[in-house]
PDB file of N, CA and C in Angstrom:
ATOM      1  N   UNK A   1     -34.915 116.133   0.216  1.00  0.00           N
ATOM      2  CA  UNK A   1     -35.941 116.565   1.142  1.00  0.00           C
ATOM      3  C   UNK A   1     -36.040 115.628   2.347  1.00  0.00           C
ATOM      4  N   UNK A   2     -36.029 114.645   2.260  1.00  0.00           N
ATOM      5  CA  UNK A   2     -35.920 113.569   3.118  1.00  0.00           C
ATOM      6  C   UNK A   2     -34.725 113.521   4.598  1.00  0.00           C
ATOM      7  N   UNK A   3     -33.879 114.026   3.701  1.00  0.00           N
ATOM      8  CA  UNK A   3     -32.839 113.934   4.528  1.00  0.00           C
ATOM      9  C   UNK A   3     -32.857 114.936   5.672  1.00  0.00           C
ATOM     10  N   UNK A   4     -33.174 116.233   5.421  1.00  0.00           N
ATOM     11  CA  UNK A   4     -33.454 117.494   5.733  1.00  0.00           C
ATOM     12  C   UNK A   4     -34.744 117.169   6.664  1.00  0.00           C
ATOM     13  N   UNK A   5     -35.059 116.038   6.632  1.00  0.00           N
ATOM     14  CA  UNK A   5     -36.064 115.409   7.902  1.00  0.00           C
ATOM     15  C   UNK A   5     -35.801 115.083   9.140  1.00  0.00           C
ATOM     16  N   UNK A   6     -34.715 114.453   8.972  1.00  0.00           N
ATOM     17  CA  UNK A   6     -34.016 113.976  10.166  1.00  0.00           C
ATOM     18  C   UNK A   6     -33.483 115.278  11.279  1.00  0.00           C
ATOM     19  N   UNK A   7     -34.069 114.877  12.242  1.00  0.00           N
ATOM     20  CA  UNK A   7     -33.824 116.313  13.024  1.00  0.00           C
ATOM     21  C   UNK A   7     -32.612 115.938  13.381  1.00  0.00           C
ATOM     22  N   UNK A   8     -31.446 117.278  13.441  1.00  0.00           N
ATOM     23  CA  UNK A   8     -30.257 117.111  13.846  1.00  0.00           C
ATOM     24  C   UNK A   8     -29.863 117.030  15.517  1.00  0.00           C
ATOM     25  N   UNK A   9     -30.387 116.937  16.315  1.00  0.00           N
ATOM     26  CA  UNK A   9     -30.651 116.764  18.120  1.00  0.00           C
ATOM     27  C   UNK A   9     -31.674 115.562  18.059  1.00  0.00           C
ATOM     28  N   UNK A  10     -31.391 114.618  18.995  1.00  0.00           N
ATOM     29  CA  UNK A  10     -32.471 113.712  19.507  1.00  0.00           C
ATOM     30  C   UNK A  10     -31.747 113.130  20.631  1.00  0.00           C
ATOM     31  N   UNK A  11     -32.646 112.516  21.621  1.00  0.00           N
ATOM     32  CA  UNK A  11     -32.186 111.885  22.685  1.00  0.00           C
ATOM     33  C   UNK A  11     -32.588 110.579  23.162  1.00  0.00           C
ATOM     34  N   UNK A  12     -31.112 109.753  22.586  1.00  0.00           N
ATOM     35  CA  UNK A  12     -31.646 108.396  22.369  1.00  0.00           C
ATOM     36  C   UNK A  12     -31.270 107.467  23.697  1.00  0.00           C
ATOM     37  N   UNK A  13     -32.073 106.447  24.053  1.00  0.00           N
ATOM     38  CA  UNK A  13     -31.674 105.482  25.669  1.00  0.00           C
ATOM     39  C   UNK A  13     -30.439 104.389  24.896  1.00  0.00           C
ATOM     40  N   UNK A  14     -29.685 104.188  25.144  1.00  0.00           N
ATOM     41  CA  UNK A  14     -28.800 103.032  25.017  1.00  0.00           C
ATOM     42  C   UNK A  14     -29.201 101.936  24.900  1.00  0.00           C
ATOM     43  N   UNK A  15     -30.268 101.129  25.667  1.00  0.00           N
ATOM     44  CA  UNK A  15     -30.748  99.753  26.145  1.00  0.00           C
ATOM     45  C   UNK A  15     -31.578  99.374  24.729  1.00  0.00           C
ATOM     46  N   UNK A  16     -31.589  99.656  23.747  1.00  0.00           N
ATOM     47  CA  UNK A  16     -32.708  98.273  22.938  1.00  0.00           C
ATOM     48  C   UNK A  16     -33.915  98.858  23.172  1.00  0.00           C
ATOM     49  N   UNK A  17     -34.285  99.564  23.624  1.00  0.00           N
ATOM     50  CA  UNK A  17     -36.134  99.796  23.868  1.00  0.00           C
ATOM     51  C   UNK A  17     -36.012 101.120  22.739  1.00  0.00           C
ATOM     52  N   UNK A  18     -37.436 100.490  22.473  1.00  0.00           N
ATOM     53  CA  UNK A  18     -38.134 102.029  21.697  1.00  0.00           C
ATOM     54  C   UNK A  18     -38.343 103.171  23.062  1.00  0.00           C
ATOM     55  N   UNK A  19     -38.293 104.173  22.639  1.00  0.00           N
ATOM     56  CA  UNK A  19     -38.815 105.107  23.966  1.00  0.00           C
ATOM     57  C   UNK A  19     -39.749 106.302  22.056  1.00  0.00           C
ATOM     58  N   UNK A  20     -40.417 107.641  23.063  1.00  0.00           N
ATOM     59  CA  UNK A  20     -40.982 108.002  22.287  1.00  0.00           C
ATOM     60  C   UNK A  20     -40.643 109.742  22.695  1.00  0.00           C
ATOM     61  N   UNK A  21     -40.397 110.487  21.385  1.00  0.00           N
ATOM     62  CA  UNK A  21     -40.235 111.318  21.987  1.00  0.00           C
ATOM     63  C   UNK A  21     -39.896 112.498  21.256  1.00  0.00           C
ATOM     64  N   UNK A  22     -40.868 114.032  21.512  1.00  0.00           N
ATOM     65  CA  UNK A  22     -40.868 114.742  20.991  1.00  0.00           C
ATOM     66  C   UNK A  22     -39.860 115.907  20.574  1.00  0.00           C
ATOM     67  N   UNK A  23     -40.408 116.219  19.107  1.00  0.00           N
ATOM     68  CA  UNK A  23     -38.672 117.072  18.256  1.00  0.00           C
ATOM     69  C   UNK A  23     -39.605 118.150  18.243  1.00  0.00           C
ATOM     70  N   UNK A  24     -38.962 119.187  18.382  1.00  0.00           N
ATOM     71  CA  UNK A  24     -39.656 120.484  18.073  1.00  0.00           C
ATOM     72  C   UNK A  24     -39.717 120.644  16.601  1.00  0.00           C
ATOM     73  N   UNK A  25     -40.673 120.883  15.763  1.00  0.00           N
ATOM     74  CA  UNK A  25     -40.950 121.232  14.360  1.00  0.00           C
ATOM     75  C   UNK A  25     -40.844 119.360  13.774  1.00  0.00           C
ATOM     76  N   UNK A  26     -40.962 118.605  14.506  1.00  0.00           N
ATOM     77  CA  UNK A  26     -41.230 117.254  13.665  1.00  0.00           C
ATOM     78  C   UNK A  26     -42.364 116.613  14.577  1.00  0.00           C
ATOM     79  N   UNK A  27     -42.373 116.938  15.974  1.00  0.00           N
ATOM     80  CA  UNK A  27     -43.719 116.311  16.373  1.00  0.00           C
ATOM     81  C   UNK A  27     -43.467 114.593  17.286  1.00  0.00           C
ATOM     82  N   UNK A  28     -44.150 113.890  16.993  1.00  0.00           N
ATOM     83  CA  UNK A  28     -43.496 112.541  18.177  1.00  0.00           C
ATOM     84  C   UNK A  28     -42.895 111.869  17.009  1.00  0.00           C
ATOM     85  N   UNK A  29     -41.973 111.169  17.637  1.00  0.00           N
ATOM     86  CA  UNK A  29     -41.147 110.071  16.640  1.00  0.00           C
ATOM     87  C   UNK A  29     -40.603 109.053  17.598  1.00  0.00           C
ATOM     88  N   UNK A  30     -40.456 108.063  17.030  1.00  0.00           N
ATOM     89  CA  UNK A  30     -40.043 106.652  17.820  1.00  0.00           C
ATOM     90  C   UNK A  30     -38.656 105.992  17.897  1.00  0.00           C
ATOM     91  N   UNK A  31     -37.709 106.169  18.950  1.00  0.00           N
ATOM     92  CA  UNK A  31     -36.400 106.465  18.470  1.00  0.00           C
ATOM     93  C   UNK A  31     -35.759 105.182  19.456  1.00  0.00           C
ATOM     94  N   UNK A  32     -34.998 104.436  18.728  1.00  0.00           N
ATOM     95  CA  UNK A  32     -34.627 103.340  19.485  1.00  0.00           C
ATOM     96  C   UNK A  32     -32.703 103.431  19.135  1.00  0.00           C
ATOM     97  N   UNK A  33     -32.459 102.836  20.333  1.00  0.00           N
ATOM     98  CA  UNK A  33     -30.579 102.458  20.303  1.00  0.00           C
ATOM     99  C   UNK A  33     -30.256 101.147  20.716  1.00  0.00           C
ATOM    100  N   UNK A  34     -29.071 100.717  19.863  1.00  0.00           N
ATOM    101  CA  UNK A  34     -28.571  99.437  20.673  1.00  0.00           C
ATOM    102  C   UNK A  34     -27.130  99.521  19.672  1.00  0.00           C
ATOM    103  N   UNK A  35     -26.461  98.932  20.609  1.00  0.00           N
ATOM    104  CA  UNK A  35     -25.250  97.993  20.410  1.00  0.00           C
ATOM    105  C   UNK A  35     -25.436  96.643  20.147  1.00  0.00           C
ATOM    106  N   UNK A  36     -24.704  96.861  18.807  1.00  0.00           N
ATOM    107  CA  UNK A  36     -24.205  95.640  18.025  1.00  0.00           C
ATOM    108  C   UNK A  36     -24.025  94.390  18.619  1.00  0.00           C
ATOM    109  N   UNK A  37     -24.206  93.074  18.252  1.00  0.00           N
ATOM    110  CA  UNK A  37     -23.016  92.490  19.171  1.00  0.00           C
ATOM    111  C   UNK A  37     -21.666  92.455  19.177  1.00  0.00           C
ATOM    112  N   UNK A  38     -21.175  92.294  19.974  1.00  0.00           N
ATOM    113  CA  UNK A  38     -19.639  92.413  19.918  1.00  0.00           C
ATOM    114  C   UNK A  38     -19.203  93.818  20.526  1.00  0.00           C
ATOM    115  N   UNK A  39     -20.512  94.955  20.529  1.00  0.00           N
ATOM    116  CA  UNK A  39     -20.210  96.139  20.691  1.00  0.00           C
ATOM    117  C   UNK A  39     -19.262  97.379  19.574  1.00  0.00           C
ATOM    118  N   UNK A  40     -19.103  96.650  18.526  1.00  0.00           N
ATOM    119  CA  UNK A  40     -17.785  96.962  17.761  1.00  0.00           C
ATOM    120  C   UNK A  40     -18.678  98.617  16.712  1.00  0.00           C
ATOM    121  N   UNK A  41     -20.332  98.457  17.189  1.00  0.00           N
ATOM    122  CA  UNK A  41     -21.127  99.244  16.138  1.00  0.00           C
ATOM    123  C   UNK A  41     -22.246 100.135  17.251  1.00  0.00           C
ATOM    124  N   UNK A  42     -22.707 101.114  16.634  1.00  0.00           N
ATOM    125  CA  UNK A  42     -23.810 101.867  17.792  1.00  0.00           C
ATOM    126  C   UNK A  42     -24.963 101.831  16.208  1.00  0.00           C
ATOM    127  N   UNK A  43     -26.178 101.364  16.716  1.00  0.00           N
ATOM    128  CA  UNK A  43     -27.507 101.444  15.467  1.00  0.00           C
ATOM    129  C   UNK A  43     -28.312 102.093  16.077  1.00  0.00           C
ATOM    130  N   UNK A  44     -28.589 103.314  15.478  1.00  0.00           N
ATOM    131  CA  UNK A  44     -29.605 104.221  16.123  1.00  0.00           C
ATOM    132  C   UNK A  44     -30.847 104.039  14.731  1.00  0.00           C
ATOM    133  N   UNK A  45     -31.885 104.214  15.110  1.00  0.00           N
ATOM    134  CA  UNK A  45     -33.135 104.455  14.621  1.00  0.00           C
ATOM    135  C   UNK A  45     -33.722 105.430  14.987  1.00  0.00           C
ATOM    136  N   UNK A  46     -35.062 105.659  14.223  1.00  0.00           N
ATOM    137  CA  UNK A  46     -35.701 107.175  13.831  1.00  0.00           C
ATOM    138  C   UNK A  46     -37.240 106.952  13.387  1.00  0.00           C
ATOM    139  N   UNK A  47     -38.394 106.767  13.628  1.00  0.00           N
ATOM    140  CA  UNK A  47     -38.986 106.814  12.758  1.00  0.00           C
ATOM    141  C   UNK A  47     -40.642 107.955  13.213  1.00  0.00           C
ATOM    142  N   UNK A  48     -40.895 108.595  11.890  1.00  0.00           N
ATOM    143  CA  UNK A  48     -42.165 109.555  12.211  1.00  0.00           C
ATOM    144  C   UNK A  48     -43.106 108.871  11.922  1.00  0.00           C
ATOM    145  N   UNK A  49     -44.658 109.019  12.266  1.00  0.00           N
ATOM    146  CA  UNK A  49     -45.668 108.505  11.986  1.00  0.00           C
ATOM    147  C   UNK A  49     -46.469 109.732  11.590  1.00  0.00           C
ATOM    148  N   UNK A  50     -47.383 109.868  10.956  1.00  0.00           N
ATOM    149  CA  UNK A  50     -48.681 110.911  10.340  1.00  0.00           C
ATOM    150  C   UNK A  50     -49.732 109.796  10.546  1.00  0.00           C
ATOM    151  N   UNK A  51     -50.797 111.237  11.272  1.00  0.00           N
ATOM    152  CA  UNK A  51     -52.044 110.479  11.444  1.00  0.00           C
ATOM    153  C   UNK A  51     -53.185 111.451  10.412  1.00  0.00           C
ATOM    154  N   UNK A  52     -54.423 110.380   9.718  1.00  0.00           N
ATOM    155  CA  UNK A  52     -55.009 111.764   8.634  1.00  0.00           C
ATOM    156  C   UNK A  52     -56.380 110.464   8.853  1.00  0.00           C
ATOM    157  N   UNK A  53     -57.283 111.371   9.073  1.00  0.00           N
ATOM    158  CA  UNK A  53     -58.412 110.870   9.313  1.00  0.00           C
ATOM    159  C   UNK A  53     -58.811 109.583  10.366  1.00  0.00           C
ATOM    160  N   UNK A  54     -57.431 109.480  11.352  1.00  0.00           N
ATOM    161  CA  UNK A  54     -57.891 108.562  11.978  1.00  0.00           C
ATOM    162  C   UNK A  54     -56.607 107.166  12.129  1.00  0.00           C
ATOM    163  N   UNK A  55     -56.515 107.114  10.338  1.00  0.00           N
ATOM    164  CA  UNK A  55     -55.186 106.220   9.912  1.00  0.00           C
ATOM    165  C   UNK A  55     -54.022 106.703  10.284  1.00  0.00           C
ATOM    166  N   UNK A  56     -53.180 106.174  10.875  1.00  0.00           N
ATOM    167  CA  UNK A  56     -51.483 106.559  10.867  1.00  0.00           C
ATOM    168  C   UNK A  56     -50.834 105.279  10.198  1.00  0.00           C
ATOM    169  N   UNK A  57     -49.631 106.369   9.960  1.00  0.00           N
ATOM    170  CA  UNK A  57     -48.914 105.771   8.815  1.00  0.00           C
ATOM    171  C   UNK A  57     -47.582 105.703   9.289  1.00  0.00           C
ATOM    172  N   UNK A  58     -46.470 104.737   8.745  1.00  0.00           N
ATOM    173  CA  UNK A  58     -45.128 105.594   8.877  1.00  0.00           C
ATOM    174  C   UNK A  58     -45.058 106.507   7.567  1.00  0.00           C
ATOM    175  N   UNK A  59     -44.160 107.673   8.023  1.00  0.00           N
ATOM    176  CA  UNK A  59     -44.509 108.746   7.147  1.00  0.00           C
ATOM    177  C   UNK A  59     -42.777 108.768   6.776  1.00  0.00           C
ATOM    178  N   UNK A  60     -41.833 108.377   7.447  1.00  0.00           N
ATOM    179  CA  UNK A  60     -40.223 108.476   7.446  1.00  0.00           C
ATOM    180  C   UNK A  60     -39.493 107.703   8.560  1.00  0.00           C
ATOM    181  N   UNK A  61     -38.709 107.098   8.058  1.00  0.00           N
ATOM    182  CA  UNK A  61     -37.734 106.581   8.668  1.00  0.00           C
ATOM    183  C   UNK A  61     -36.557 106.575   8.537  1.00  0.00           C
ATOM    184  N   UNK A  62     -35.317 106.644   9.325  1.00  0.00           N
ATOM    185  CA  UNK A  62     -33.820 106.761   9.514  1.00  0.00           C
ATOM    186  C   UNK A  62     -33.306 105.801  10.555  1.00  0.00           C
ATOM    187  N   UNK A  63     -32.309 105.053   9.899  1.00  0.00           N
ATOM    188  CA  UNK A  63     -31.655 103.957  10.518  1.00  0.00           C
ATOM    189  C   UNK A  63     -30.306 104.040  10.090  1.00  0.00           C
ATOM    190  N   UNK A  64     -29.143 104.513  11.308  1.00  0.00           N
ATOM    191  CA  UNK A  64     -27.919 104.676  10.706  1.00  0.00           C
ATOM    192  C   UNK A  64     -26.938 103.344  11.842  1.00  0.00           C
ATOM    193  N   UNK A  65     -25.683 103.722  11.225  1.00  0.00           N
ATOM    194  CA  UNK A  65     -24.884 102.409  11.987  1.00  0.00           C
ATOM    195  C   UNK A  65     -23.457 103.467  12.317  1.00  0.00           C
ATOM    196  N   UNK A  66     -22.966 103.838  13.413  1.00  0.00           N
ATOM    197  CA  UNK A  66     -21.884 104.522  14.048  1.00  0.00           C
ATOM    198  C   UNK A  66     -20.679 103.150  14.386  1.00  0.00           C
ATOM    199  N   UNK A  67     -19.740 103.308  13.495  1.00  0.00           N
ATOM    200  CA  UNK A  67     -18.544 102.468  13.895  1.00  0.00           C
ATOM    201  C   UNK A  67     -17.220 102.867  13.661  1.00  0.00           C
ATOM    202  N   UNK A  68     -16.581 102.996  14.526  1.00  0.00           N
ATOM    203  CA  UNK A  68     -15.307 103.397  14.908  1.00  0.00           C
ATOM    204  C   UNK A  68     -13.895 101.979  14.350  1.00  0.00           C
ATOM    205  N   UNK A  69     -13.163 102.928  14.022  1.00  0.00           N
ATOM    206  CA  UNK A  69     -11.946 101.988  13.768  1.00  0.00           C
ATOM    207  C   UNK A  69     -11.061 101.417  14.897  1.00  0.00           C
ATOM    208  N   UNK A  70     -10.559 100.081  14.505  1.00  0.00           N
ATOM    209  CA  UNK A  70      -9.761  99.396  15.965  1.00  0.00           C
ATOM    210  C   UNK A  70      -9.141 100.264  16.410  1.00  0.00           C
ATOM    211  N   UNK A  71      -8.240 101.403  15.818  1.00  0.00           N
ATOM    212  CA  UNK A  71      -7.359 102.231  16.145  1.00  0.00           C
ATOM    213  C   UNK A  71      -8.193 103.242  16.761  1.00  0.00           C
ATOM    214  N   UNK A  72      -9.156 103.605  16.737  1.00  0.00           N
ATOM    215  CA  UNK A  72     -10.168 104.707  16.959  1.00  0.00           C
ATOM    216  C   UNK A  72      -9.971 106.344  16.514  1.00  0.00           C
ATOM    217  N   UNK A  73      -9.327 106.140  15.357  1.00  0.00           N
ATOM    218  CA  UNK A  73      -8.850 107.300  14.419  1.00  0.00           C
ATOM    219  C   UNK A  73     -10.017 107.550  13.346  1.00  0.00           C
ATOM    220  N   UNK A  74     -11.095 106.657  13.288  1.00  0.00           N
ATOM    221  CA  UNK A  74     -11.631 107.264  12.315  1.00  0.00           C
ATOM    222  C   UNK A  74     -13.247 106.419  12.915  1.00  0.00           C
ATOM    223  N   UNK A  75     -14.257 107.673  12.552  1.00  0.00           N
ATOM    224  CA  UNK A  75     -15.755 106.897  12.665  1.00  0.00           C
ATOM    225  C   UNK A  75     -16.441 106.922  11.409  1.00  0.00           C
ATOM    226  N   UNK A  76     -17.281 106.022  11.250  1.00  0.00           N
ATOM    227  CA  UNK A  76     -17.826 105.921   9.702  1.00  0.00           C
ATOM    228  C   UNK A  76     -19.009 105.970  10.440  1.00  0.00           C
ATOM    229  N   UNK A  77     -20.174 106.253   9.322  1.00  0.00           N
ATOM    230  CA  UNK A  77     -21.458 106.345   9.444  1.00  0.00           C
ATOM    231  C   UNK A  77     -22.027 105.945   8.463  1.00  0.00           C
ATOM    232  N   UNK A  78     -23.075 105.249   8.380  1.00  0.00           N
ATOM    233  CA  UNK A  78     -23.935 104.338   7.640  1.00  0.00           C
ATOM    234  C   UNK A  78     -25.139 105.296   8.127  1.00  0.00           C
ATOM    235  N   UNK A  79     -25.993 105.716   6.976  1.00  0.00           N
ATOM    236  CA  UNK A  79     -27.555 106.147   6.939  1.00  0.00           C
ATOM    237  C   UNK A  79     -28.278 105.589   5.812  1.00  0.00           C
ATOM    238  N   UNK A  80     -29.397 105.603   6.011  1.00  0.00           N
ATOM    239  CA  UNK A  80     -30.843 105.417   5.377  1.00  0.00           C
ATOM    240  C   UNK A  80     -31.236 105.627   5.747  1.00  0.00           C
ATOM    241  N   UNK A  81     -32.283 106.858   4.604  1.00  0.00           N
ATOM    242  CA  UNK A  81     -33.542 107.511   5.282  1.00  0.00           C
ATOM    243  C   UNK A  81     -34.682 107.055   4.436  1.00  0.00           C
ATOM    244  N   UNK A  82     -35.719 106.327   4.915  1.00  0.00           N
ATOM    245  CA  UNK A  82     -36.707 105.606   3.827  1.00  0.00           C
ATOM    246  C   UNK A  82     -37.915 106.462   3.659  1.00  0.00           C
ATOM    247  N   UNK A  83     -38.820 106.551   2.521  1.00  0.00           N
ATOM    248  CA  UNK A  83     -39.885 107.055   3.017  1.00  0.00           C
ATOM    249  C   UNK A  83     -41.041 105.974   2.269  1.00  0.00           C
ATOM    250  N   UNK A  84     -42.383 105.709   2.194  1.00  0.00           N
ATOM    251  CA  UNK A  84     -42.612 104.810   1.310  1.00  0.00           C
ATOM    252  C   UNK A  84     -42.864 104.601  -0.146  1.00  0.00           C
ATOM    253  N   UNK A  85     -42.117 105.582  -0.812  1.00  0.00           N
ATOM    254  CA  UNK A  85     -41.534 105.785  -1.978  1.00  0.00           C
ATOM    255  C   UNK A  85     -40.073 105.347  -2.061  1.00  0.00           C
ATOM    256  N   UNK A  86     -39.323 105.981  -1.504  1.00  0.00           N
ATOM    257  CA  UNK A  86     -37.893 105.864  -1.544  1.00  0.00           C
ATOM    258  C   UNK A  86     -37.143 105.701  -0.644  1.00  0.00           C
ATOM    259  N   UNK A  87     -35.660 104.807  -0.930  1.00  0.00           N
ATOM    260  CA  UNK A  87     -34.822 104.917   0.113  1.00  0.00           C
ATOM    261  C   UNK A  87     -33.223 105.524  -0.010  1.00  0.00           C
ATOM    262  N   UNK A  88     -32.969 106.583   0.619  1.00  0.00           N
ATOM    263  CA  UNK A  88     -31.650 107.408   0.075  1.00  0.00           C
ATOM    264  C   UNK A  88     -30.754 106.791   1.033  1.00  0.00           C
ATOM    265  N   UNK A  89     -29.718 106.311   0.699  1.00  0.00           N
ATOM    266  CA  UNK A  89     -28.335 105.934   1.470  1.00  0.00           C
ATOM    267  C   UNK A  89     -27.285 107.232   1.569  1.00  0.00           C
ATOM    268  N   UNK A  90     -26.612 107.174   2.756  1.00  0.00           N
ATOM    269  CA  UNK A  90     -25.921 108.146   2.600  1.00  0.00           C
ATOM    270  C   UNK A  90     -24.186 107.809   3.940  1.00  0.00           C
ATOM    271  N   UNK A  91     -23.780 108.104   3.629  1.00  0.00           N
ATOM    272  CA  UNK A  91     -21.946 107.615   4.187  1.00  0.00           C
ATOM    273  C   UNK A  91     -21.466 108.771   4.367  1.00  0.00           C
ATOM    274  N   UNK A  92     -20.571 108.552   5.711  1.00  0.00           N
ATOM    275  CA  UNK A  92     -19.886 109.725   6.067  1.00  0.00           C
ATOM    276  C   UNK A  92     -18.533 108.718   7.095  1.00  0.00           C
ATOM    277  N   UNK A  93     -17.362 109.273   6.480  1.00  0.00           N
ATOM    278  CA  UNK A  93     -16.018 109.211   7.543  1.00  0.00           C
ATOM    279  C   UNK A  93     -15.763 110.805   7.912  1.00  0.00           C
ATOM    280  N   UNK A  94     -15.596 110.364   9.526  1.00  0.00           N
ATOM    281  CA  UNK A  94     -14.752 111.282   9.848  1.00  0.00           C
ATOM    282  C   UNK A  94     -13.356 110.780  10.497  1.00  0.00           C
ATOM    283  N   UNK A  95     -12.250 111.523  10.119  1.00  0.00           N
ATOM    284  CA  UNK A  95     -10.948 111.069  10.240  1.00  0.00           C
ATOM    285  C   UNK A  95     -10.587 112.042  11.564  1.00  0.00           C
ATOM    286  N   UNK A  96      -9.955 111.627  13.027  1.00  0.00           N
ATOM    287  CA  UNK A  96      -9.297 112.224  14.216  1.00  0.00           C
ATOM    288  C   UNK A  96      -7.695 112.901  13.001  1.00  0.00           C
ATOM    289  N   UNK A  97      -7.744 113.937  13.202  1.00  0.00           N
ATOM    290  CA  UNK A  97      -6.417 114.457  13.141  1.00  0.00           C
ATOM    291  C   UNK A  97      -5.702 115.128  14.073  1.00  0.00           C
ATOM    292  N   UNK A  98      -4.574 115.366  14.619  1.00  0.00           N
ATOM    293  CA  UNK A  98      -3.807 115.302  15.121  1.00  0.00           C
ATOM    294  C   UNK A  98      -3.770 116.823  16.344  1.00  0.00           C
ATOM    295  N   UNK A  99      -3.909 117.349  17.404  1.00  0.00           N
ATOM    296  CA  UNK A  99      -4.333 118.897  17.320  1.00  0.00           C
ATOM    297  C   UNK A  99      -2.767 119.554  17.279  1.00  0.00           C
ATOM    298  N   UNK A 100      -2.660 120.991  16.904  1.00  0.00           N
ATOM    299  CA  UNK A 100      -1.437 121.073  16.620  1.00  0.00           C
ATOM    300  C   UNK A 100      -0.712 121.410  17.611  1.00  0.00           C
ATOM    301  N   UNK A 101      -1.314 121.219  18.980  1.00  0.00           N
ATOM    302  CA  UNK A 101      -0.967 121.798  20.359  1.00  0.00           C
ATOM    303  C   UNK A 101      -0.431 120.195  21.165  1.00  0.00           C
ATOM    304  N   UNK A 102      -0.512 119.363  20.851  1.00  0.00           N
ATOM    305  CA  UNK A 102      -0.858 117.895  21.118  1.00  0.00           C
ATOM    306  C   UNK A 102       0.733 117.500  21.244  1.00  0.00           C
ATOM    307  N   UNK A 103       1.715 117.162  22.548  1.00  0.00           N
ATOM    308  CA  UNK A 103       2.928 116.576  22.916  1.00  0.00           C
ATOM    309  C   UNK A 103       3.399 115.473  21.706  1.00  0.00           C
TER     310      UNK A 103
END
């Protein structure tokens, strides 16, 4: 369920700053980017807040890590989506293959 949170579109600034900014069917969320040092990684963040009587909370958060191979044939992805119960990890490679039209 958690995962199925993370809205699949967002529009994140490059520079290190939080910016704030609304998802259709999730409402405001606080979405920050930066490069690694070295540049070798992209760390995007995610997080929703719920407000209920006044109190806000974090209600979900997603923090993944985008890194590409020296060769740049393959990108891996690092996720966690936390909520304050639980935290689900989740990994993804994608491998460049070859197109079959390609000299």
């Amino acid at each position: 369920m958690a995962l199925q949170t993370v809205p699949s579109q967002a529009t994140y600034n490059l520079d290190g700053k939080k910016t704030t900014d609304h998802i259709s069917g999730q409402g405001d969320v606080q979405l920050m980017a930066k490069w690694s040092k070295g540049g070798k990684s992209l760390e995007l963040s995610i997080a929703y807040t719920e407000s209920n009587n006044g109190q806000t909370r974090l209600a979900l958060s997603s923090k993944e890590r985008w890194t590409l191979s020296g060769d740049g044939q393959t990108l891996k992805v690092q996720r966690t989506v936390s909520t304050q119960s639980t935290s689900i990890p989740s990994f993804s490679s994608f491998v460049r293959k070859p197109r079959p039209d390609a000299p």
